[in-house]
PDB file of N, CA and C in Angstrom:
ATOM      1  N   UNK A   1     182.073 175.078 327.612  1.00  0.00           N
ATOM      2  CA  UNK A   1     181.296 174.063 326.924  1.00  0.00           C
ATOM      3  C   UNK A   1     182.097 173.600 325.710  1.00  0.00           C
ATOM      4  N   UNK A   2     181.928 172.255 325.616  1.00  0.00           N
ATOM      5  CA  UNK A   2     182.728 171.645 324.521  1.00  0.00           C
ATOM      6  C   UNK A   2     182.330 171.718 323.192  1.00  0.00           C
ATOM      7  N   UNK A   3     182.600 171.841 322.013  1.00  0.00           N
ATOM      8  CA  UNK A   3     182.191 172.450 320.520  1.00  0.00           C
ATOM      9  C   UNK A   3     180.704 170.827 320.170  1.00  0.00           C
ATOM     10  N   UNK A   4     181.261 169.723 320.964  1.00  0.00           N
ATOM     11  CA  UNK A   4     180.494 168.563 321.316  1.00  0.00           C
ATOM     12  C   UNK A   4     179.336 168.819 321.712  1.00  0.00           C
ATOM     13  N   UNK A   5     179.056 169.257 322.536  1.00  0.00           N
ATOM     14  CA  UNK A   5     178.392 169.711 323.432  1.00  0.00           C
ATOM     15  C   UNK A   5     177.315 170.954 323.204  1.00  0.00           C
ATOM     16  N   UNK A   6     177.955 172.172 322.060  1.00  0.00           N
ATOM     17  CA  UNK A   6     177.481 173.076 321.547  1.00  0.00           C
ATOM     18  C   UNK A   6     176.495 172.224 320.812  1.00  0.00           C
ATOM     19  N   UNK A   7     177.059 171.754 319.809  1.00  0.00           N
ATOM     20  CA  UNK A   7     176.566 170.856 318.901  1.00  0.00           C
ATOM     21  C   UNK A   7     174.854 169.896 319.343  1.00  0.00           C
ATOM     22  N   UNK A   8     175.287 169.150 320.296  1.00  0.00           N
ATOM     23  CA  UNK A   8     173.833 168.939 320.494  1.00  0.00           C
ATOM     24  C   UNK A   8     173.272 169.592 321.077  1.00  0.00           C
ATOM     25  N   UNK A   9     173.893 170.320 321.848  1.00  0.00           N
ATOM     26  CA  UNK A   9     172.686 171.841 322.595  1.00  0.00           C
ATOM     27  C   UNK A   9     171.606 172.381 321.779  1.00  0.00           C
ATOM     28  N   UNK A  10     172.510 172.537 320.132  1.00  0.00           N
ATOM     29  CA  UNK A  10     171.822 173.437 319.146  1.00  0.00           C
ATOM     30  C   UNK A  10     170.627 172.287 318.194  1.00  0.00           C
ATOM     31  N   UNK A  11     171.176 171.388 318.119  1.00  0.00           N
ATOM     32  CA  UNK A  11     170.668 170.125 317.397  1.00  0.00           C
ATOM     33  C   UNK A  11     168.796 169.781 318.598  1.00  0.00           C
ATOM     34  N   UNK A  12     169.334 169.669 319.863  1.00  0.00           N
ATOM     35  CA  UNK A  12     168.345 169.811 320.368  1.00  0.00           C
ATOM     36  C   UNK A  12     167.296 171.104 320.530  1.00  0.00           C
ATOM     37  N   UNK A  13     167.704 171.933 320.961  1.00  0.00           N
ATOM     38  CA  UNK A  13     167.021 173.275 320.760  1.00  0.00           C
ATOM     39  C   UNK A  13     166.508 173.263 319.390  1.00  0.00           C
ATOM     40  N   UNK A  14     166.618 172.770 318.439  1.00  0.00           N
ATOM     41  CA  UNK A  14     166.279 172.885 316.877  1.00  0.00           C
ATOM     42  C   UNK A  14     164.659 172.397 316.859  1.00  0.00           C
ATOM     43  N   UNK A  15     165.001 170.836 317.400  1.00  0.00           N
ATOM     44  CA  UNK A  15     164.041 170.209 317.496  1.00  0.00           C
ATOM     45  C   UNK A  15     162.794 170.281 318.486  1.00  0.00           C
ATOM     46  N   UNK A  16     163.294 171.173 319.719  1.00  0.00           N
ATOM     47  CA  UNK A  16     162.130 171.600 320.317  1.00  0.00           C
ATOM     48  C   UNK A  16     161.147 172.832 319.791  1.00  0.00           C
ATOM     49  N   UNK A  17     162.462 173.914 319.103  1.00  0.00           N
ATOM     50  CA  UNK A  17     161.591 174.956 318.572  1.00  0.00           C
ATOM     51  C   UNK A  17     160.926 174.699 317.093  1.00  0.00           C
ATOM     52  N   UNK A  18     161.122 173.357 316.628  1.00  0.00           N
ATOM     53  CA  UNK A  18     160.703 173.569 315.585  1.00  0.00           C
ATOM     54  C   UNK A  18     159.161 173.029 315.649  1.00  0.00           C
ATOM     55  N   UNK A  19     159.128 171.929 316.644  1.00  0.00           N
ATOM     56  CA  UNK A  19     157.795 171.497 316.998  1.00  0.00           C
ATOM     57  C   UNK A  19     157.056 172.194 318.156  1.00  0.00           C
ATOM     58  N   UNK A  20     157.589 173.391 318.512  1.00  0.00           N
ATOM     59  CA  UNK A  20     157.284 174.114 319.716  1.00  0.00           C
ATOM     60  C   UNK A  20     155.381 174.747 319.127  1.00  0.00           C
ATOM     61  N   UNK A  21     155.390 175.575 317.412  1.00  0.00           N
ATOM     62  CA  UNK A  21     154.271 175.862 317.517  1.00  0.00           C
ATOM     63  C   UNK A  21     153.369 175.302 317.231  1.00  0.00           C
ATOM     64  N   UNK A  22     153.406 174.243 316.939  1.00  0.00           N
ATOM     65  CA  UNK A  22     152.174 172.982 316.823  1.00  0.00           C
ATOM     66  C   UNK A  22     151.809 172.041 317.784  1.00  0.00           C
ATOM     67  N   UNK A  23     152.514 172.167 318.825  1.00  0.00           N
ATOM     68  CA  UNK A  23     151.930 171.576 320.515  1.00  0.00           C
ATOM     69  C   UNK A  23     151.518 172.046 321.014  1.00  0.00           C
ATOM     70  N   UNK A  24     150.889 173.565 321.249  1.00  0.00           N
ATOM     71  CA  UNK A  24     150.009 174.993 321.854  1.00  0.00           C
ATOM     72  C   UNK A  24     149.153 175.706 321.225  1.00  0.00           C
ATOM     73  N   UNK A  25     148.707 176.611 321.664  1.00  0.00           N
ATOM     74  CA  UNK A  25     148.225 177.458 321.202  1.00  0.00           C
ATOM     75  C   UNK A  25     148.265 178.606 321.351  1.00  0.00           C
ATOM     76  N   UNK A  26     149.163 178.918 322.178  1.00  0.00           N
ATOM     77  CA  UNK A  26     149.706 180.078 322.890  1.00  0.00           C
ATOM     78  C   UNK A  26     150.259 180.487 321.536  1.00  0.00           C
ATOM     79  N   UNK A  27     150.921 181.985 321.827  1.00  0.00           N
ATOM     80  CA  UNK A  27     151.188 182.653 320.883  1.00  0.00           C
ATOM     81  C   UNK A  27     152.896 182.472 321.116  1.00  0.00           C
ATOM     82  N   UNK A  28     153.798 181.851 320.678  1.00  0.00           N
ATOM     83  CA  UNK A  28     155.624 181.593 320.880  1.00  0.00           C
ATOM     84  C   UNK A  28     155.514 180.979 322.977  1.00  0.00           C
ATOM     85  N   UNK A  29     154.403 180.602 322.720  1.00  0.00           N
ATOM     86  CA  UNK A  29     154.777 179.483 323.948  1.00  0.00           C
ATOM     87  C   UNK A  29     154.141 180.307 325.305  1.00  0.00           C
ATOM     88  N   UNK A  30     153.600 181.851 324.941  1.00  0.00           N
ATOM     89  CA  UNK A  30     153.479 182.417 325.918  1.00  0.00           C
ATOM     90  C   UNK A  30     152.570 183.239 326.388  1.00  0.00           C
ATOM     91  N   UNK A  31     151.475 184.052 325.490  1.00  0.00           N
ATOM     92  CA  UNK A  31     150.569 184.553 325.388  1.00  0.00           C
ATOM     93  C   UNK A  31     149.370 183.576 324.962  1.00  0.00           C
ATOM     94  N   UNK A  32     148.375 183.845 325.566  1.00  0.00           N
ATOM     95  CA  UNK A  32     147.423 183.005 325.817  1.00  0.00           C
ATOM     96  C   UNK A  32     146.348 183.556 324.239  1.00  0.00           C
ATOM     97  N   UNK A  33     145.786 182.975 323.920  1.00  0.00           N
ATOM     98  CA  UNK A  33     144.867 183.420 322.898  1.00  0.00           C
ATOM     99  C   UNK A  33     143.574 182.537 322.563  1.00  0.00           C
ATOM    100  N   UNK A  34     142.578 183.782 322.433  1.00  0.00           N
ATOM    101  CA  UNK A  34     140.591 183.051 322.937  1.00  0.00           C
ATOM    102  C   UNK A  34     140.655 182.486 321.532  1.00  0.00           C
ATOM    103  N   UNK A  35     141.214 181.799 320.362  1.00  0.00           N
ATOM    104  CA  UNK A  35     141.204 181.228 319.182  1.00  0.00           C
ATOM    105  C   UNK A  35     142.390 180.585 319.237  1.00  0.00           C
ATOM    106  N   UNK A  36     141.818 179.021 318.529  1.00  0.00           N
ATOM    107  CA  UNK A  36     143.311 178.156 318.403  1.00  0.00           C
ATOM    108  C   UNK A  36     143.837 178.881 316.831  1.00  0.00           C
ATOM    109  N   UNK A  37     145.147 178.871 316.721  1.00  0.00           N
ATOM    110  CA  UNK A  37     146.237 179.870 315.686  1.00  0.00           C
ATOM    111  C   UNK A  37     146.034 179.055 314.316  1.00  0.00           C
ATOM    112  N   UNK A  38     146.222 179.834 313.356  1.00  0.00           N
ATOM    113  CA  UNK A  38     145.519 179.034 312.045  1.00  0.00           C
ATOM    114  C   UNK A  38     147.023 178.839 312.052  1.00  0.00           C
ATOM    115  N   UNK A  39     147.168 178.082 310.677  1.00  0.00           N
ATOM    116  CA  UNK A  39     148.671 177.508 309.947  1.00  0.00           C
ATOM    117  C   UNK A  39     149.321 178.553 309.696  1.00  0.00           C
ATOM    118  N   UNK A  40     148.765 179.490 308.936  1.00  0.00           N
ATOM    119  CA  UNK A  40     150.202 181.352 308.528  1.00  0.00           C
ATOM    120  C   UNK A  40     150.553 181.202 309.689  1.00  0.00           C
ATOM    121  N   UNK A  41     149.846 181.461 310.882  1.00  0.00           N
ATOM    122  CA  UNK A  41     150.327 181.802 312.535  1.00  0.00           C
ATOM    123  C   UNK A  41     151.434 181.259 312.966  1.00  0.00           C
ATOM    124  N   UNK A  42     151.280 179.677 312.570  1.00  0.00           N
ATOM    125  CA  UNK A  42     152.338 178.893 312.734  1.00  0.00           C
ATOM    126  C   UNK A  42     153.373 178.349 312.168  1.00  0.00           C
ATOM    127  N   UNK A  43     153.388 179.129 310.785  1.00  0.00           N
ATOM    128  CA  UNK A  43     154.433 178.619 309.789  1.00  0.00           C
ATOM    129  C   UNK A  43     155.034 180.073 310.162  1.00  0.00           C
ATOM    130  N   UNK A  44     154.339 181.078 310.453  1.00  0.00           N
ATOM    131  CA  UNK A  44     155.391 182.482 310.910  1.00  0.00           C
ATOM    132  C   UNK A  44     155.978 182.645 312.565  1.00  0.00           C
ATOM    133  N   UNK A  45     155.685 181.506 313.457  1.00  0.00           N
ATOM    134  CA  UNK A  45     156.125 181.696 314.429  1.00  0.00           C
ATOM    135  C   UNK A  45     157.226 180.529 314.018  1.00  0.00           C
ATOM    136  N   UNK A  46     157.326 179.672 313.434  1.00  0.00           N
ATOM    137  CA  UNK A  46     158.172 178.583 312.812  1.00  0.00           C
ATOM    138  C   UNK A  46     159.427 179.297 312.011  1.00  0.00           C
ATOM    139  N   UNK A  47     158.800 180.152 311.273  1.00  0.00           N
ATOM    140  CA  UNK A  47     160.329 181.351 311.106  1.00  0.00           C
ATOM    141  C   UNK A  47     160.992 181.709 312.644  1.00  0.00           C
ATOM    142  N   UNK A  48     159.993 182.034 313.241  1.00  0.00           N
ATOM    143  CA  UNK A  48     160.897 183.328 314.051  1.00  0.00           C
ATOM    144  C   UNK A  48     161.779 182.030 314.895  1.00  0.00           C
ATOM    145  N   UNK A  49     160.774 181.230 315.482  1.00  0.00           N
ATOM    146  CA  UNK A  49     162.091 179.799 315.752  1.00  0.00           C
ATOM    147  C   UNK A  49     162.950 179.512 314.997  1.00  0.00           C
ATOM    148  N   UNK A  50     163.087 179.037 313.935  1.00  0.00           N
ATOM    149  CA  UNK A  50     164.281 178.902 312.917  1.00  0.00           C
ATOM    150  C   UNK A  50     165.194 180.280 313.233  1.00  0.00           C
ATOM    151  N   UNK A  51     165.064 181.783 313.000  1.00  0.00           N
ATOM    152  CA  UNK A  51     165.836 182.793 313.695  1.00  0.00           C
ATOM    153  C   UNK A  51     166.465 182.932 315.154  1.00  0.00           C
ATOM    154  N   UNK A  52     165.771 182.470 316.217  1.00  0.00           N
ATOM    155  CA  UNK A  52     166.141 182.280 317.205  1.00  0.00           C
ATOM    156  C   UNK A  52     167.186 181.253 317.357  1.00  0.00           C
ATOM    157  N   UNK A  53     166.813 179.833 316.687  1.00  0.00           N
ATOM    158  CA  UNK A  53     167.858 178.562 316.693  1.00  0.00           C
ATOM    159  C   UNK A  53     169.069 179.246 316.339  1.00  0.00           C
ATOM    160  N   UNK A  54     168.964 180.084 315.232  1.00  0.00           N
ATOM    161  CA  UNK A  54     170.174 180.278 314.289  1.00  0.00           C
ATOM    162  C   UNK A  54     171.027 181.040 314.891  1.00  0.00           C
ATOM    163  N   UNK A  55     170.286 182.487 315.885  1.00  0.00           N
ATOM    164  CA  UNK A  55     170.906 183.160 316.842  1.00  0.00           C
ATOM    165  C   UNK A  55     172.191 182.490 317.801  1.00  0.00           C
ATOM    166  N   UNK A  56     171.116 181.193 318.037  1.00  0.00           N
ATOM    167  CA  UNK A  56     171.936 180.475 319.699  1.00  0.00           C
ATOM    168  C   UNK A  56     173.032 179.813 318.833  1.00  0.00           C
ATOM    169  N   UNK A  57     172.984 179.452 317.818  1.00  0.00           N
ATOM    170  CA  UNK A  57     174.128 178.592 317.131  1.00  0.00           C
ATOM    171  C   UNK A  57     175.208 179.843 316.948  1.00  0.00           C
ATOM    172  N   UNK A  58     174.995 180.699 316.217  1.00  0.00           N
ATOM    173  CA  UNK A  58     175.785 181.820 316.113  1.00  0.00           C
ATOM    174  C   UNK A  58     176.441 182.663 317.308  1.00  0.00           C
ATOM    175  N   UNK A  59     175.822 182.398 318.396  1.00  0.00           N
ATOM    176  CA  UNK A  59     176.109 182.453 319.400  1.00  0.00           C
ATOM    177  C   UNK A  59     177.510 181.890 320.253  1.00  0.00           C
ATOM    178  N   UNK A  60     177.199 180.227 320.111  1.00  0.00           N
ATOM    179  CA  UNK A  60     177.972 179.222 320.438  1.00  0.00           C
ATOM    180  C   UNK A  60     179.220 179.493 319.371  1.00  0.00           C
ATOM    181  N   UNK A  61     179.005 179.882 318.419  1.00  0.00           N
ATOM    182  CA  UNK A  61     180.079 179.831 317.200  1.00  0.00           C
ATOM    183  C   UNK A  61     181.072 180.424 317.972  1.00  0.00           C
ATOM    184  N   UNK A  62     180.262 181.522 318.176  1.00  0.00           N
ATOM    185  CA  UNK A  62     181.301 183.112 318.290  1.00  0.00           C
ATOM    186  C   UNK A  62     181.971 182.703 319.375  1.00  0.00           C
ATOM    187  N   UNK A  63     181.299 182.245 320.320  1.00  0.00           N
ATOM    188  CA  UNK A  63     182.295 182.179 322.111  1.00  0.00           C
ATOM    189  C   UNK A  63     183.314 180.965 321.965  1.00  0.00           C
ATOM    190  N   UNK A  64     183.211 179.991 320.584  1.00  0.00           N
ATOM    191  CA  UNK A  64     183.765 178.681 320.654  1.00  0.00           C
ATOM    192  C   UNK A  64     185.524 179.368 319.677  1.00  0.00           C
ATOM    193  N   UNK A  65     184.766 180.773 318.967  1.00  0.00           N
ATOM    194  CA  UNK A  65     186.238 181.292 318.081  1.00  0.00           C
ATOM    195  C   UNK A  65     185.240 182.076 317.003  1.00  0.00           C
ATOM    196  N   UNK A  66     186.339 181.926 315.801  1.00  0.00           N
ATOM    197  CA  UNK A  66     185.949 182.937 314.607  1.00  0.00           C
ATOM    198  C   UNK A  66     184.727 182.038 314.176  1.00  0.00           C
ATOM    199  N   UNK A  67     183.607 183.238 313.510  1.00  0.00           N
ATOM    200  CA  UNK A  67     182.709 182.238 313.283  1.00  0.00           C
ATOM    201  C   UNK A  67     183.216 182.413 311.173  1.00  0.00           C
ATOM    202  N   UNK A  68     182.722 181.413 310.854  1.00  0.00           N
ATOM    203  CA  UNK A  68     182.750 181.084 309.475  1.00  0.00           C
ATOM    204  C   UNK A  68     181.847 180.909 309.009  1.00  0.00           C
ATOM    205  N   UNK A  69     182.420 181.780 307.490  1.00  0.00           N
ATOM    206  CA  UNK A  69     181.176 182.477 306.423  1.00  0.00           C
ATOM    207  C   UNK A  69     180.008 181.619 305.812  1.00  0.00           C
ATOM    208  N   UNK A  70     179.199 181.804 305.661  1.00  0.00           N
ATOM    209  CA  UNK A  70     178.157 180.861 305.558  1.00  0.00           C
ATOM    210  C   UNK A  70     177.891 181.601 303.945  1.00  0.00           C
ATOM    211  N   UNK A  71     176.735 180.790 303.403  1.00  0.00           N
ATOM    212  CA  UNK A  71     176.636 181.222 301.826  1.00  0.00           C
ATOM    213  C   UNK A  71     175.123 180.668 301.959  1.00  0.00           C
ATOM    214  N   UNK A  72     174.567 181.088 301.029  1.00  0.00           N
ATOM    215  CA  UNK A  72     172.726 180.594 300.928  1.00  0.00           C
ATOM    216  C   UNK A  72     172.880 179.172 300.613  1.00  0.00           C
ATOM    217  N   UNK A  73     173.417 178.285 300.659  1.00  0.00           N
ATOM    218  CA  UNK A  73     173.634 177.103 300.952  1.00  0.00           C
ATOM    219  C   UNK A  73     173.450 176.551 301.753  1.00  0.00           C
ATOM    220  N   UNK A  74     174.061 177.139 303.396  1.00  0.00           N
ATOM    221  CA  UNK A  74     174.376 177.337 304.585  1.00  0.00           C
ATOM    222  C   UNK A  74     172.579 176.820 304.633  1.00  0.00           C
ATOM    223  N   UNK A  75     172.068 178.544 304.493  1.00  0.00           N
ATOM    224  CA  UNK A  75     170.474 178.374 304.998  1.00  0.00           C
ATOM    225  C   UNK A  75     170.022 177.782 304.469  1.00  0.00           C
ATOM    226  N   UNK A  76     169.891 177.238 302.818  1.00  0.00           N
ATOM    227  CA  UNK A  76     168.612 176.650 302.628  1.00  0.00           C
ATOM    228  C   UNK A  76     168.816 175.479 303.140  1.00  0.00           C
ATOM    229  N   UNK A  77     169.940 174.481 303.513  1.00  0.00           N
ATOM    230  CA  UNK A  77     170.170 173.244 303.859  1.00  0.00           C
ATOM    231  C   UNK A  77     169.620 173.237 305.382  1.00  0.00           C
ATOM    232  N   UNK A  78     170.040 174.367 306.432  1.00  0.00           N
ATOM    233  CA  UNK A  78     169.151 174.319 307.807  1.00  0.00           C
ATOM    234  C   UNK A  78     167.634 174.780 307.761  1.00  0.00           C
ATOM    235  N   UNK A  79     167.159 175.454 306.834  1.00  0.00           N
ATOM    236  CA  UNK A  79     165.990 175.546 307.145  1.00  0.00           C
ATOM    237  C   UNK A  79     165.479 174.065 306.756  1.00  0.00           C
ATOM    238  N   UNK A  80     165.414 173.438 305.199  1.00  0.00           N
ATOM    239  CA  UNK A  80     165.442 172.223 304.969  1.00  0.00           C
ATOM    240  C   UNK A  80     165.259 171.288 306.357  1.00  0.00           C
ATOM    241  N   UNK A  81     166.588 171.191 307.113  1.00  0.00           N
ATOM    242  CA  UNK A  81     166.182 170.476 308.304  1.00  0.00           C
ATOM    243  C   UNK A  81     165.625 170.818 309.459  1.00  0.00           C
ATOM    244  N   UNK A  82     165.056 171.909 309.492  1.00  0.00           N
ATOM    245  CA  UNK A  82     164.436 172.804 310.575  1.00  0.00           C
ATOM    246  C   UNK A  82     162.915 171.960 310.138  1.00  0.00           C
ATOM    247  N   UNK A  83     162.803 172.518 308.864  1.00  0.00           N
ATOM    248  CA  UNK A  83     161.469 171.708 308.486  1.00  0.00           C
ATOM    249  C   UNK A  83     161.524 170.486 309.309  1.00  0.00           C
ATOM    250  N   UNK A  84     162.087 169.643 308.181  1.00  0.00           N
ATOM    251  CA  UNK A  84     162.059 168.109 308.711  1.00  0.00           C
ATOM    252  C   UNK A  84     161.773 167.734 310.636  1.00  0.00           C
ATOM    253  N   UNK A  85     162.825 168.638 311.179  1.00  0.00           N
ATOM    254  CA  UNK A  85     162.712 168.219 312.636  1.00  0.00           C
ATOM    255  C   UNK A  85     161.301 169.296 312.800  1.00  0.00           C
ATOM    256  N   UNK A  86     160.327 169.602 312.289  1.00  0.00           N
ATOM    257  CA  UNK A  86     158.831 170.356 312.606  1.00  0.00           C
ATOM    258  C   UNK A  86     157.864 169.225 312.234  1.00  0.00           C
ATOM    259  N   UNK A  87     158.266 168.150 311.548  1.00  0.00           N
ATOM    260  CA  UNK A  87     157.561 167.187 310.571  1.00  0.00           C
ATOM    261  C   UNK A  87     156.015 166.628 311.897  1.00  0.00           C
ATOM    262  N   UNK A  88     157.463 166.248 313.209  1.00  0.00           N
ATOM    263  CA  UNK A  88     156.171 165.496 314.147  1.00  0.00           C
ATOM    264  C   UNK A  88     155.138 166.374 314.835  1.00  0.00           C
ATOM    265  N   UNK A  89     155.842 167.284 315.108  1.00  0.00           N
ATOM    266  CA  UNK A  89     154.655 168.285 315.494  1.00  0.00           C
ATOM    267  C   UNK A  89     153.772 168.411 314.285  1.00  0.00           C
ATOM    268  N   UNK A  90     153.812 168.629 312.773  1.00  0.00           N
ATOM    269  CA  UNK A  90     152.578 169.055 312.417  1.00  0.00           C
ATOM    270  C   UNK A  90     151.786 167.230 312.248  1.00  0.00           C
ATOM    271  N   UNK A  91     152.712 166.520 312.275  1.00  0.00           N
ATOM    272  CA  UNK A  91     151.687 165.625 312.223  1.00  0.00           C
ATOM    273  C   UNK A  91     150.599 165.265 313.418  1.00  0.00           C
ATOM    274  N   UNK A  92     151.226 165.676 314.405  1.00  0.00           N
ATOM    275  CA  UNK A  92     150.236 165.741 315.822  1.00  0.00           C
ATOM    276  C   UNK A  92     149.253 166.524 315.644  1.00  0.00           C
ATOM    277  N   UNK A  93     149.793 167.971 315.040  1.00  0.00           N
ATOM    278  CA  UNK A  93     148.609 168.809 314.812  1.00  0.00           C
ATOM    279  C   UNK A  93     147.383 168.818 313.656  1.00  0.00           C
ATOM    280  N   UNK A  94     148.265 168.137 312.396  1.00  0.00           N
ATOM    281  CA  UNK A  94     147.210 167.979 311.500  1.00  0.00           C
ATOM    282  C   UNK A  94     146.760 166.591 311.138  1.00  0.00           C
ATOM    283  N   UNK A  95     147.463 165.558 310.944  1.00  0.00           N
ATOM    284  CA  UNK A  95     147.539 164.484 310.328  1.00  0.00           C
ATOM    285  C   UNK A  95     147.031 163.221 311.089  1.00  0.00           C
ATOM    286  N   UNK A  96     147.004 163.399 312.587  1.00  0.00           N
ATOM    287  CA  UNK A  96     146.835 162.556 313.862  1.00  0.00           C
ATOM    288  C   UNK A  96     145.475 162.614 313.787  1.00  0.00           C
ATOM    289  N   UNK A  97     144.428 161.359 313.895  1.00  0.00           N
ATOM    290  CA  UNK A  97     142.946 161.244 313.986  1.00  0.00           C
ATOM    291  C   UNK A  97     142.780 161.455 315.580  1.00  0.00           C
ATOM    292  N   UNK A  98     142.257 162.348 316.058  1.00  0.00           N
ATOM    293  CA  UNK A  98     141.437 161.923 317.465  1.00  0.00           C
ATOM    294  C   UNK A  98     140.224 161.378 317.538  1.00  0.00           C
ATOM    295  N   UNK A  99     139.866 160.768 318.359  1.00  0.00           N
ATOM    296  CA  UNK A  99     138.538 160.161 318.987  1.00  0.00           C
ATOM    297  C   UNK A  99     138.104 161.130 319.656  1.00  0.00           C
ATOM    298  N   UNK A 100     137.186 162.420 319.242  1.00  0.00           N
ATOM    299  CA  UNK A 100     136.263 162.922 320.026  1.00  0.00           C
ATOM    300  C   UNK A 100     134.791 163.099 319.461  1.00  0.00           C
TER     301      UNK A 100
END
């Protein structure tokens, strides 16, 4: 796979897991649960996505060569956009009027 290619793999995967827990109610996409998940539920399964993203990138790093040192810079700037790409999901979940 091309470092191209890594690149939007991870860019996409970002954006699915970041809006992944505000389109369900399942518990990380997979356990079923008799209550829809309050917001902690989903701002802490929204971590563990942000960890997982970061995994697969670190991942791609390593098989692409040496990976390079990152600094709390690094994270606060991806979580920053981890947020941002979560923005449409919570607006579906909170901000969107339904007609029922």
């Amino acid at each position: 796979m091309s470092n191209t290619a890594s690149v939007w793999l991870v860019l996409v995967a970002a954006f699915c897991a970041a809006n992944l827990p505000f389109v369900n109610d399942r518990l990380m996409a997979v356990i079923a649960r008799p209550a829809p998940k309050s917001l902690g539920l989903r701002l802490a399964e929204l971590v563990v996505c942000y960890l997982a993203v970061g995994g697969l990138g670190l991942a791609l790093e390593k098989r692409a060569g040496q990976i390079a040192p990152q600094n709390w810079e690094f994270y606060a700037i991806t979580a920053a956009m981890f947020l941002t790409f979560a923005f449409p999901g919570f607006v579906f979940r909170y901000l969107f009027r339904r007609n029922s």
